[in-house]
Protein backbone atom coordinates (compact mmCIF):
# COMPACT_ATOMS: atom_id res chain seq x y z
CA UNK A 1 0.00 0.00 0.00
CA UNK A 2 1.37 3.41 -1.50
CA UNK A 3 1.62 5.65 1.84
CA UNK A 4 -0.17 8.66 1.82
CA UNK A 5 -0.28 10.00 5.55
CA UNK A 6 2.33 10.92 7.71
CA UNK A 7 2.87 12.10 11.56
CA UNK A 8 0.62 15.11 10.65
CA UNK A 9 -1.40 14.32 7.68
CA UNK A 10 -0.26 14.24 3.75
CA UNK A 11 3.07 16.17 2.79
CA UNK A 12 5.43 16.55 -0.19
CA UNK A 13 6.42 18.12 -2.77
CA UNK A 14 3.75 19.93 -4.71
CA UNK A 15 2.84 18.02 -8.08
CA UNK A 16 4.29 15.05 -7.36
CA UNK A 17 2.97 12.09 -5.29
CA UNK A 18 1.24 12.02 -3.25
CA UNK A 19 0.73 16.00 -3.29
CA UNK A 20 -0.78 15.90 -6.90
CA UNK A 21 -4.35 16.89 -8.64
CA UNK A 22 -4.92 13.46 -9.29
CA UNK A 23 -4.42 11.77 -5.19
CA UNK A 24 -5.95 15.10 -4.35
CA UNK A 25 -9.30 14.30 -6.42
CA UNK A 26 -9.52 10.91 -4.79
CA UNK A 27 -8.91 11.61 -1.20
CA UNK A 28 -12.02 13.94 -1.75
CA UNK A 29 -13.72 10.89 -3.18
CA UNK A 30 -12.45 8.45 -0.48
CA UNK A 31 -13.76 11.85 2.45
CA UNK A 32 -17.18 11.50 0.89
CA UNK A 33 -17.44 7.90 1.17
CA UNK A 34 -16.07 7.47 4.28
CA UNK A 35 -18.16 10.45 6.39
CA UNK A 36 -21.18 9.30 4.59
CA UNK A 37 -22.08 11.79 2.05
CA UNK A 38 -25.35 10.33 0.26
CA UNK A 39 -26.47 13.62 -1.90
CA UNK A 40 -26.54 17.36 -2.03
CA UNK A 41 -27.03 18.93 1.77
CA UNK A 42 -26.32 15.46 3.58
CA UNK A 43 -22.86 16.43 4.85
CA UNK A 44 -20.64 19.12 4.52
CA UNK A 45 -16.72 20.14 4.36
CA UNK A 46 -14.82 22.60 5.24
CA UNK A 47 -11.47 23.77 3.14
CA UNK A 48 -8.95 26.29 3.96
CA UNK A 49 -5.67 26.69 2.96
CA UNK A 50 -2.49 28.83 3.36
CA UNK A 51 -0.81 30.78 0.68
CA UNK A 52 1.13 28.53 -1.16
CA UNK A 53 0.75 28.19 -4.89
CA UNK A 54 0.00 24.94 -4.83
CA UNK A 55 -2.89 25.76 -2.85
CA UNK A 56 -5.63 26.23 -5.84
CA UNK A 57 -4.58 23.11 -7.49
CA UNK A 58 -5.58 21.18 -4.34
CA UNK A 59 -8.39 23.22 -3.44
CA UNK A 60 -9.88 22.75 -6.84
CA UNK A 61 -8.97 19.08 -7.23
CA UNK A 62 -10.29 18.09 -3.53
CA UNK A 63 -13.32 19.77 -3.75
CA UNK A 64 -14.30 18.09 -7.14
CA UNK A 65 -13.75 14.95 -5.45
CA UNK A 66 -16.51 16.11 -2.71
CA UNK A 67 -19.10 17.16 -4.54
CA UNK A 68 -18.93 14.17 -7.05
CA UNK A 69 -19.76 12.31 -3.96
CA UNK A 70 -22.87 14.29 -2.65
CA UNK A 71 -20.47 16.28 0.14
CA UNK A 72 -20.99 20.11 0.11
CA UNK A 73 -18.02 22.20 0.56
CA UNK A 74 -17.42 25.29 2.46
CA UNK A 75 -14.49 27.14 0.85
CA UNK A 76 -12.94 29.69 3.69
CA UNK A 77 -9.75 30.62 2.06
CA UNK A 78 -6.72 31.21 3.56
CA UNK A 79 -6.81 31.24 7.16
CA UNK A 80 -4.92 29.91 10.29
CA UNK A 81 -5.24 26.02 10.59
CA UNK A 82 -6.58 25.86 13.97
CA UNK A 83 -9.01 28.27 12.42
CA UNK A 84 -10.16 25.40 10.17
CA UNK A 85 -10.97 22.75 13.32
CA UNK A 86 -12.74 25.86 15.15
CA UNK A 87 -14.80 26.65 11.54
CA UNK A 88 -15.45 22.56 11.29
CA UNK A 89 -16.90 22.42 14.87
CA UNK A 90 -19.04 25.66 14.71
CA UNK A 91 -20.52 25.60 10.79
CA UNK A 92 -21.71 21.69 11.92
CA UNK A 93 -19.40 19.77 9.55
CA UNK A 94 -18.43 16.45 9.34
CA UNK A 95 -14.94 17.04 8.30
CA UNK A 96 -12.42 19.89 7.94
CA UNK A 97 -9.55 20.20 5.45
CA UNK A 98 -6.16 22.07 6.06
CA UNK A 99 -4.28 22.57 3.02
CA UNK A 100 -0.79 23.68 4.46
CA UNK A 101 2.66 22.23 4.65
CA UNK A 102 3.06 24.54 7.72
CA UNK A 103 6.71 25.74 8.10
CA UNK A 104 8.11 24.06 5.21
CA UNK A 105 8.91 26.28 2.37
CA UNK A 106 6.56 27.29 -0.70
CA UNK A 107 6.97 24.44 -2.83
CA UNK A 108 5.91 21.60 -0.61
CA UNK A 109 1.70 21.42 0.59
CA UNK A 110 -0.15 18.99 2.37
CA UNK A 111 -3.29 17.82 3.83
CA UNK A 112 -4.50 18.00 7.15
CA UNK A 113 -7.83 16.54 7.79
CA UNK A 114 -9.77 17.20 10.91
CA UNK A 115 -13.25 15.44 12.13
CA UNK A 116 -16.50 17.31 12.80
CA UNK A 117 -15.50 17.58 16.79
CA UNK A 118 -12.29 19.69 15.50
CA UNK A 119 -9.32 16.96 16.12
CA UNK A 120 -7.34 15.31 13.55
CA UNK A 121 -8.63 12.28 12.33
CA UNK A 122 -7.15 8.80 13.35
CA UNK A 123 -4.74 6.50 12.55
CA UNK A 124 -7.32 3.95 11.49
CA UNK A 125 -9.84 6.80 9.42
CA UNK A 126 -6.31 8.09 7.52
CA UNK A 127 -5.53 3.93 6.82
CA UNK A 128 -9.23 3.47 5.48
CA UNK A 129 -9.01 6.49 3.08
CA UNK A 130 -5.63 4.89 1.77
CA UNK A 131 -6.62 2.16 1.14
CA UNK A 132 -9.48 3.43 -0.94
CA UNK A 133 -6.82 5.93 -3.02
CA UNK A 134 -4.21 2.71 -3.17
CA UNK A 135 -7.30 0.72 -4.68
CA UNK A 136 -7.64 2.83 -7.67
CA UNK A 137 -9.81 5.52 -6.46
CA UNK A 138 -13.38 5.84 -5.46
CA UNK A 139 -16.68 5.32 -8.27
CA UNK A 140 -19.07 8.29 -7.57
CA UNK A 141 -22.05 6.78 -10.06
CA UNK A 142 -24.15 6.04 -7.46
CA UNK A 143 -24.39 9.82 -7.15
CA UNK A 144 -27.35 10.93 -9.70
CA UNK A 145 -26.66 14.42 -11.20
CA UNK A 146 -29.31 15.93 -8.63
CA UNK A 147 -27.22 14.63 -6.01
CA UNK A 148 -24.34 16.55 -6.55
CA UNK A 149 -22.66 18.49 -3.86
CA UNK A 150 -22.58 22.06 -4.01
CA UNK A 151 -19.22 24.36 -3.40
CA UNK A 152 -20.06 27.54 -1.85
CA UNK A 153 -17.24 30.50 -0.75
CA UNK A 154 -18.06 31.43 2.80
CA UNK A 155 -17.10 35.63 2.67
CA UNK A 156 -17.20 36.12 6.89
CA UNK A 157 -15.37 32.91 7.65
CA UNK A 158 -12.01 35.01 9.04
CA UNK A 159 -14.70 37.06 11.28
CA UNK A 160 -16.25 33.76 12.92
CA UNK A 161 -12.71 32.65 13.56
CA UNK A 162 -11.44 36.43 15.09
CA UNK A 163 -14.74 36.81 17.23
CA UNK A 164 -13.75 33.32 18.96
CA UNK A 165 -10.28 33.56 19.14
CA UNK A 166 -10.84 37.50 20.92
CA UNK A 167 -13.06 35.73 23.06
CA UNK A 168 -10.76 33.22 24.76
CA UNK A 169 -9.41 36.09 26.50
CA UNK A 170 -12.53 37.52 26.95
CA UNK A 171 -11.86 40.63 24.50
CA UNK A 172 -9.42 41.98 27.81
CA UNK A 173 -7.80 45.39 26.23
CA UNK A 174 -4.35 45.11 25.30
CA UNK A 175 -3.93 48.50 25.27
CA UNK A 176 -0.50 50.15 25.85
CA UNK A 177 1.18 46.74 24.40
CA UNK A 178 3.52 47.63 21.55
CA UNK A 179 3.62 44.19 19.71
CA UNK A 180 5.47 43.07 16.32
CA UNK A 181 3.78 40.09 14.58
CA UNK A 182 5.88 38.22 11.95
CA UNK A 183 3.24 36.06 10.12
CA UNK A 184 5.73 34.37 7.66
CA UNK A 185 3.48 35.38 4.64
CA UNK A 186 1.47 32.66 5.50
CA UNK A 187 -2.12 31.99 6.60
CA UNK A 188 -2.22 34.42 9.60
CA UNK A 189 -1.15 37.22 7.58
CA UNK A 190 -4.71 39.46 7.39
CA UNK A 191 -6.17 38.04 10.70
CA UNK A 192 -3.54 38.01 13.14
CA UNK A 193 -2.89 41.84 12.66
CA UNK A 194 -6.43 42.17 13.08
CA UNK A 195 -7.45 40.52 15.97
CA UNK A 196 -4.30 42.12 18.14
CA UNK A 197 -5.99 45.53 16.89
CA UNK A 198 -8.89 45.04 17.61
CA UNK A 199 -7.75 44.55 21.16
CA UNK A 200 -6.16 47.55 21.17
CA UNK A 201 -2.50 46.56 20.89
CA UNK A 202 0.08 48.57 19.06
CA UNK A 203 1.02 46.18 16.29
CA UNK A 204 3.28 46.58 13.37
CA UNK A 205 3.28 43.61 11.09
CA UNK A 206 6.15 42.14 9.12
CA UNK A 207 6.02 39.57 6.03
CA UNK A 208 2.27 39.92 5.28
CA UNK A 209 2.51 40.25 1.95
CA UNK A 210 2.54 36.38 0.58
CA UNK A 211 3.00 35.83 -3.79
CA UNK A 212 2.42 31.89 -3.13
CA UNK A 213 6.44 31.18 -3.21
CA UNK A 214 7.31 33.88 -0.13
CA UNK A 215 5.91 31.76 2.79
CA UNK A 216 8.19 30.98 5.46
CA UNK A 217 10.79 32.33 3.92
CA UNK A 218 13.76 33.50 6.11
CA UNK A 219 10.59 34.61 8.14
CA UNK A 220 8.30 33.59 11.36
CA UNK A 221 8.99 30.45 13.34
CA UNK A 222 11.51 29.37 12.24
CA UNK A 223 13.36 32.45 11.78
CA UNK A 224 12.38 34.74 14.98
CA UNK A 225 15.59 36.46 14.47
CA UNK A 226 13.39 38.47 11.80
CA UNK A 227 10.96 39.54 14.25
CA UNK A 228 13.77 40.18 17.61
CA UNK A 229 15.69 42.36 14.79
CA UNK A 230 12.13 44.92 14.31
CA UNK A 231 11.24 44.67 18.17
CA UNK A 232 14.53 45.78 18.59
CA UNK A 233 14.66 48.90 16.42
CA UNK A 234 10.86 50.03 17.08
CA UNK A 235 11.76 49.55 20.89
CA UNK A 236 8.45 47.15 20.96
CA UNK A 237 7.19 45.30 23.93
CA UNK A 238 7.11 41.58 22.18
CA UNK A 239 7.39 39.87 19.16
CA UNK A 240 5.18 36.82 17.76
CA UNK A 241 6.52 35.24 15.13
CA UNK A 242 3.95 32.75 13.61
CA UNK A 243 4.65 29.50 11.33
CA UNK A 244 3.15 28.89 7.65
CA UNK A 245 -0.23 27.92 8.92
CA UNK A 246 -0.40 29.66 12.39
CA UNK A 247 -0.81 26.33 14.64
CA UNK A 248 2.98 27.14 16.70
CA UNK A 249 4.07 30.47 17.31
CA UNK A 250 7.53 31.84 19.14
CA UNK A 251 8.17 34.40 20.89
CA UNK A 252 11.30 37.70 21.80
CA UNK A 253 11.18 39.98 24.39
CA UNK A 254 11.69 43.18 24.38
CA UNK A 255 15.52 42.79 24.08
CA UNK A 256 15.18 40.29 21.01
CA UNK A 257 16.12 37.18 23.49
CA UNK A 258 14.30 33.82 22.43
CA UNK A 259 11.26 33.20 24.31
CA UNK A 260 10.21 29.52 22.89
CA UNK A 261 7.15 27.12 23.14
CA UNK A 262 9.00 25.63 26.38
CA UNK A 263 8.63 28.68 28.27
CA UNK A 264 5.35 29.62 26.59
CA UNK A 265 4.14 26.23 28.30
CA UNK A 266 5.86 27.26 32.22
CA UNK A 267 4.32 30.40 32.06
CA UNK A 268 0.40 29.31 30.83
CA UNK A 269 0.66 25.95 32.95
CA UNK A 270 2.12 28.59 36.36
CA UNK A 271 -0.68 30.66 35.57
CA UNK A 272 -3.52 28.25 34.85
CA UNK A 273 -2.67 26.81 38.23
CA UNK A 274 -2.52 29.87 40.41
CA UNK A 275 -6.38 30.72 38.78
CA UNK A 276 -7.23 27.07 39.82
CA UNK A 277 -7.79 26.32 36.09
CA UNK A 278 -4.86 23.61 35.30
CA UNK A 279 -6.81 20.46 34.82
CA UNK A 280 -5.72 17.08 36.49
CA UNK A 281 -2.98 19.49 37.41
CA UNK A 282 -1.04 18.17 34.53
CA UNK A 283 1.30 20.13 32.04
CA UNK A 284 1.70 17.28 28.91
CA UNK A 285 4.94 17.94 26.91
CA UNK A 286 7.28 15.79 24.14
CA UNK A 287 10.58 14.55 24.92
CA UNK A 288 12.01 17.22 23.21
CA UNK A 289 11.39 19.47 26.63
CA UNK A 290 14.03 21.22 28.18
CA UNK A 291 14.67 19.22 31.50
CA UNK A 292 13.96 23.14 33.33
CA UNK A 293 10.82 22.91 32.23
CA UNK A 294 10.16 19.33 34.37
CA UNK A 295 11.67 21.54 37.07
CA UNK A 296 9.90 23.94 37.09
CA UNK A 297 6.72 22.57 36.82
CA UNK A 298 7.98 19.87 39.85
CA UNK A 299 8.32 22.63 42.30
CA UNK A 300 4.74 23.89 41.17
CA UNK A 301 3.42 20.74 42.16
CA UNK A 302 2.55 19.94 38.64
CA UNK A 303 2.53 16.82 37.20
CA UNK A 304 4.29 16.49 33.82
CA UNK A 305 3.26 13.53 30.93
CA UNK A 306 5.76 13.03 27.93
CA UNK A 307 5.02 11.74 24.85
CA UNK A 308 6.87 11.26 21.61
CA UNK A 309 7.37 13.80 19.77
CA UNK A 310 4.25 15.41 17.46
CA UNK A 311 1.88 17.50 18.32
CA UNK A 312 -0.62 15.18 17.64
CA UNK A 313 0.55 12.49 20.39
CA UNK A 314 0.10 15.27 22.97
CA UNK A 315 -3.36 16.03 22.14
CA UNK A 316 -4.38 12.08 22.41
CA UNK A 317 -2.44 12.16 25.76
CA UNK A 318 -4.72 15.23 26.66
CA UNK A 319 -7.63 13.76 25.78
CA UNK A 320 -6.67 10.68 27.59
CA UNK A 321 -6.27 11.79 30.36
CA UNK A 322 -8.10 15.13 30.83
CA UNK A 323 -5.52 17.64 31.05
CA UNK A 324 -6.31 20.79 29.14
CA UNK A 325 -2.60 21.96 28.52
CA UNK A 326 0.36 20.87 26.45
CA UNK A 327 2.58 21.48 23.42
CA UNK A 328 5.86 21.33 22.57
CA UNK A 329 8.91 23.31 22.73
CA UNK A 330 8.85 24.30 18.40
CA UNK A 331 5.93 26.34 19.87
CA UNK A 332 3.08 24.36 19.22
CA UNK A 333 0.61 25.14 22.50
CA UNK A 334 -2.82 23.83 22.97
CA UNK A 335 -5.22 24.95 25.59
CA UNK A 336 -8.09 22.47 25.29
CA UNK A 337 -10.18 24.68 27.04
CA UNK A 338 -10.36 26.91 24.65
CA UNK A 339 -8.61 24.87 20.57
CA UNK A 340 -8.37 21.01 19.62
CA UNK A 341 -5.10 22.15 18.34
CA UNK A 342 -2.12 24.25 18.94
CA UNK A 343 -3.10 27.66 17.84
CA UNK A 344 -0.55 30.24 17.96
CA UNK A 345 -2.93 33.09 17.76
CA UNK A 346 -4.90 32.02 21.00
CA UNK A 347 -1.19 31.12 22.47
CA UNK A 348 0.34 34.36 22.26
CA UNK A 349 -3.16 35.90 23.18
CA UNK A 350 -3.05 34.51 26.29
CA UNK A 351 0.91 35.60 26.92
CA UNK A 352 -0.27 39.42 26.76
CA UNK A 353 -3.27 39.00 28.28
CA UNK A 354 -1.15 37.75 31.52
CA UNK A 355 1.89 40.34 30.60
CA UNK A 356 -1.12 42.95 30.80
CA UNK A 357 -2.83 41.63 33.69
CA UNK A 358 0.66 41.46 35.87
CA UNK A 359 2.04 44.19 34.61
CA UNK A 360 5.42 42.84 33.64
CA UNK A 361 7.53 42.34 30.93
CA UNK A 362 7.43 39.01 28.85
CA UNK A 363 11.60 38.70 30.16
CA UNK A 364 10.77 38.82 33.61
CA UNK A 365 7.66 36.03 32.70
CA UNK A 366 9.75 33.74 31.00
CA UNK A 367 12.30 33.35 34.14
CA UNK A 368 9.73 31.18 35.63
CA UNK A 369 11.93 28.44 34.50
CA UNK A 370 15.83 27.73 33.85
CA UNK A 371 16.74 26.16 30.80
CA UNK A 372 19.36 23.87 30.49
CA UNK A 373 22.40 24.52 27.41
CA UNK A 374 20.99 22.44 24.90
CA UNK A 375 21.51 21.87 20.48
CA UNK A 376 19.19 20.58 18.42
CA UNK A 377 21.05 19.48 15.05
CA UNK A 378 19.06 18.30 11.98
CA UNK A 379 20.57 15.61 9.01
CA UNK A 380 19.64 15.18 5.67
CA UNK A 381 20.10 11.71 5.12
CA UNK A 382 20.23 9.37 1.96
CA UNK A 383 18.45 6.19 4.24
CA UNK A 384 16.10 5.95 6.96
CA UNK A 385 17.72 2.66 8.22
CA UNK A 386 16.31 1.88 12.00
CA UNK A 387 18.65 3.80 14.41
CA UNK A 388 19.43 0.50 16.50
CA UNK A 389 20.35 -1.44 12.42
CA UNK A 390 23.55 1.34 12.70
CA UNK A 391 25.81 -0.22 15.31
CA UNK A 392 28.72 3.07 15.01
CA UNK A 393 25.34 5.18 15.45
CA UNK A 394 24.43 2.77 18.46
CA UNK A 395 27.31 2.60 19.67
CA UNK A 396 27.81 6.41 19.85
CA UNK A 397 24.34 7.01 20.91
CA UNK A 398 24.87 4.65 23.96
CA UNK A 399 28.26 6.13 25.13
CA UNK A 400 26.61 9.45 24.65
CA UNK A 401 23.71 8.00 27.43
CA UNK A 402 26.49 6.96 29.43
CA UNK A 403 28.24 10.43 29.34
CA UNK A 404 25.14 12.24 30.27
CA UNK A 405 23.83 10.12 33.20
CA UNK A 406 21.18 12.20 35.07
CA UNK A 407 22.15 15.30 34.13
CA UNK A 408 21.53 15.47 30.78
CA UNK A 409 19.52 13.65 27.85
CA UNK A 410 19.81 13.04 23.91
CA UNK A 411 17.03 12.22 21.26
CA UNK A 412 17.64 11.16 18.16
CA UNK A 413 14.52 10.61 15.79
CA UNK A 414 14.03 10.67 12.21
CA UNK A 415 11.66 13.65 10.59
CA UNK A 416 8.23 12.84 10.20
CA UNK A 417 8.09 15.06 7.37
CA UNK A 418 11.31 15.27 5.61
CA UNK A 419 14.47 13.05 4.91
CA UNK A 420 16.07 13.89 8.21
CA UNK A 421 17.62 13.07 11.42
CA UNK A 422 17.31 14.84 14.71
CA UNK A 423 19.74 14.73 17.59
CA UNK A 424 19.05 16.38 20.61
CA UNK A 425 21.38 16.77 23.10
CA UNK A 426 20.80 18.46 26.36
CA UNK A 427 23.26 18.67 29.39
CA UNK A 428 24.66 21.59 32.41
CA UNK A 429 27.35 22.21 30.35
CA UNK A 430 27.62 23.96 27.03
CA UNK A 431 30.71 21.78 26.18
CA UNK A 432 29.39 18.69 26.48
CA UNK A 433 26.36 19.63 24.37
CA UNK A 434 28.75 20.57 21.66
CA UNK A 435 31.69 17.49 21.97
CA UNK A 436 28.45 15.22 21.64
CA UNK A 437 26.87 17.00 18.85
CA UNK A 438 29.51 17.22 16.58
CA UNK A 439 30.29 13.37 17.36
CA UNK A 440 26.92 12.20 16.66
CA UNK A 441 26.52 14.28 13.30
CA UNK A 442 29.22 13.12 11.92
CA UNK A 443 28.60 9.18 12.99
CA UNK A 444 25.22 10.14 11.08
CA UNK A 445 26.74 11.64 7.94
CA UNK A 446 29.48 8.68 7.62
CA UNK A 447 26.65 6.09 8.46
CA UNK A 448 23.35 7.08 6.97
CA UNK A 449 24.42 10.68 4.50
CA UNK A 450 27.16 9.70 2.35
């Protein structure tokens, strides 16, 4: 079987498999068989995308796919993914699509798919759908012409999202907040800016001006330097800088210093318990955690869950087991209270609503933890051969253990997007982080690059 989904739904390179017109046009099929769609007004879909160029190829080919199965579509444009699950839940939909390849660049998409309730579907609803795409594809006959679904552009869709997401804060004033939002030319670029005026913030707004090959491009996320450089010069209070779709967002202060999805998580999971809101009094993180953030949350009292890494595998932990906050330290946060997925918009709303309400500075917030030296390395490689198959890679990787003891950790994964390698290594000391990064990336590129 040909596989089409990965840790967080379809990815590749645009126009070729499985990102293509043609696997786009039966996945819509395969949706409409397997939520049930039996004629015109019997279920419906939602589709948004981000900016990408690829972006109307798949919009056009999914949708066809729907509506030759009796599914009606809801067409939102681009907007923020989490914006997508909220729309999903709220219009009464059986299903919402994401088109996004979040923060990789412009000429990669992908397909998120979310279920009426607003999470991502499941292992076993992604594996049914393949196999009806590996088959050959889907027969829409049964569907008489007067069955056909019906496309339809919804024009207020960003104002349903920007009424909700204002009201998780409960439309507090962020008045006197001087705020620079770097929204990567990506999906958040016209709402973000929006909502943080409407609250009365201060906002000037960099890389909101996407062509379909700009997003994420030496911008947001991935690249807060962009954003700590303008907070910098305009003497601003904070920066936000968002990812291609809006689901993770990081943070500078007001000196350009880092503030990342680690700290983000101290600070809301600190604060949620001091309002008596922290559910189950667990914080639920990845292994890719800073060990200050355990820490910190031990001498809280809180009670920290790890998962693998993906924000995805966090959210079935919260749901599992009731807690109502989590994320990771690449900035995805999710307040269940409030999303079904990270949302970096309702993230970072939160972080000035609690700068504003304590009246300090996001520097002075972010001290609520101590993070350990740390480097997080990434390897293309030419194989994904199982990590224990590589015995020098083993080898290294258990000496590496041994070196660290209890005062330190290492990860090493493989992407579950691209052809890479992660290492992770985390210890007190900045020289050990570094003797044990540069030996393990270059047991990886002699072993698994060359």
């Amino acid at each position: 079987m040909a596989r089409l989904f990965g840790t967080d739904g379809m990815r590749g390179q645009a126009n070729c498999y499985p990102i293509t017109a043609e696997v786009a046009l039966q996945v819509g099929k395969a949706i409409g068989h397997v939520f049930k769609a039996t004629g015109h007004g019997s279920c419906r879909a939602v589709i948004g995308k981000d900016t990408r160029l690829s972006g109307y190829m798949l919009e056009t080919a999914l949708t066809s796919g729907l509506v030759s199965m009796g599914m009606d579509v809801l067409l939102v444009g681009p907007v923020p993914t989490p914006a997508v699950a909220h729309l999903a839940r709220s219009m009464a939909a059986q299903v919402g699509i994401m088109l996004t390849a979040s923060h990789n660049p412009f000429d990669d998409n992908g397909v998120k798919i979310f279920g009426g309730d607003g999470f991502k579907i499941s292992d076993d609803i992604e594996h049914v759908i393949t196999q009806h795409v590996d088959s050959g594809g889907m027969t829409s006959e049964h569907i008489r012409s007067d069955q056909l679904g019906k496309a339809y552009r919804i024009d207020d869709a960003r104002g349903r999202y920007i009424e909700f997401a204002k009201s998780t804060i409960r439309n507090q004033e962020l008045e006197g907040l001087n705020v620079v939002l770097d929204c990567a030319n990506g999906a958040a670029y016209l709402i973000a800016p929006l909502i943080f005026k409407e609250l009365g913030a201060k906002v000037t707004k960099i890389h909101v001006e996407p062509d379909g090959y700009n997003i994420n491009n030496h911008c947001g996320a991935l690249h807060p330097e962009a954003v700590a450089d303008v907070v910098r010069k305009t003497g601003a209070d904070v920066g936000i800088a968002f990812d291609g779709d809006a689901d993770r967002v990081i943070f500078c202060d007001a000196q350009g210093n880092l503030v990342d999805g680690d700290r983000i998580l101290a600070m809301c999971a600190l604060d949620f318990k001091r309002r008596g809101l922290l559910a189950r009094n667990t914080l639920v993180v990845t292994t890719m955690s800073n060990i200050g953030l355990h820490e910190a949350a031990r001498e809280a009292g809180i009670e920290v869950l790890t998962t693998d890494v993906g924000d995805r595998l966090v959210i079935d932990q919260m749901r599992k087991t009731g807690a109502t906050v989590g994320g990771e330290k690449s900035g995805h946060v999710i307040l269940m209270d409030y999303a079904t997925t990270g949302d970096g918009i309702i993230a970072a709303l939160h972080v000035l609503r609690l700068m504003k309400q304590q009246g300090s500075p996001l520097a002075d917030l972010a001290r609520c933890m101590h993070e350990y030296p740390n480097h997080l390395a990434s390897i293309t490689v030419r194989t994904r051969k199982p990590i224990e198959s590589v015995p020098a890679l083993q080898r290294m990787i258990d000496a590496c253990h041994a070196d660290l003891g209890q005062n330190g950790r290492l990860v090493v994964r493989y992407s579950g997007t691209e052809p890479k390698i992660r290492i992770l290594v985390e210890a007190k000391e900045q020289a050990m982080v570094d003797r044990w990064i540069a030996t393990l990336t270059r047991t990886v590129e002699q072993e698994l690059a060359s």
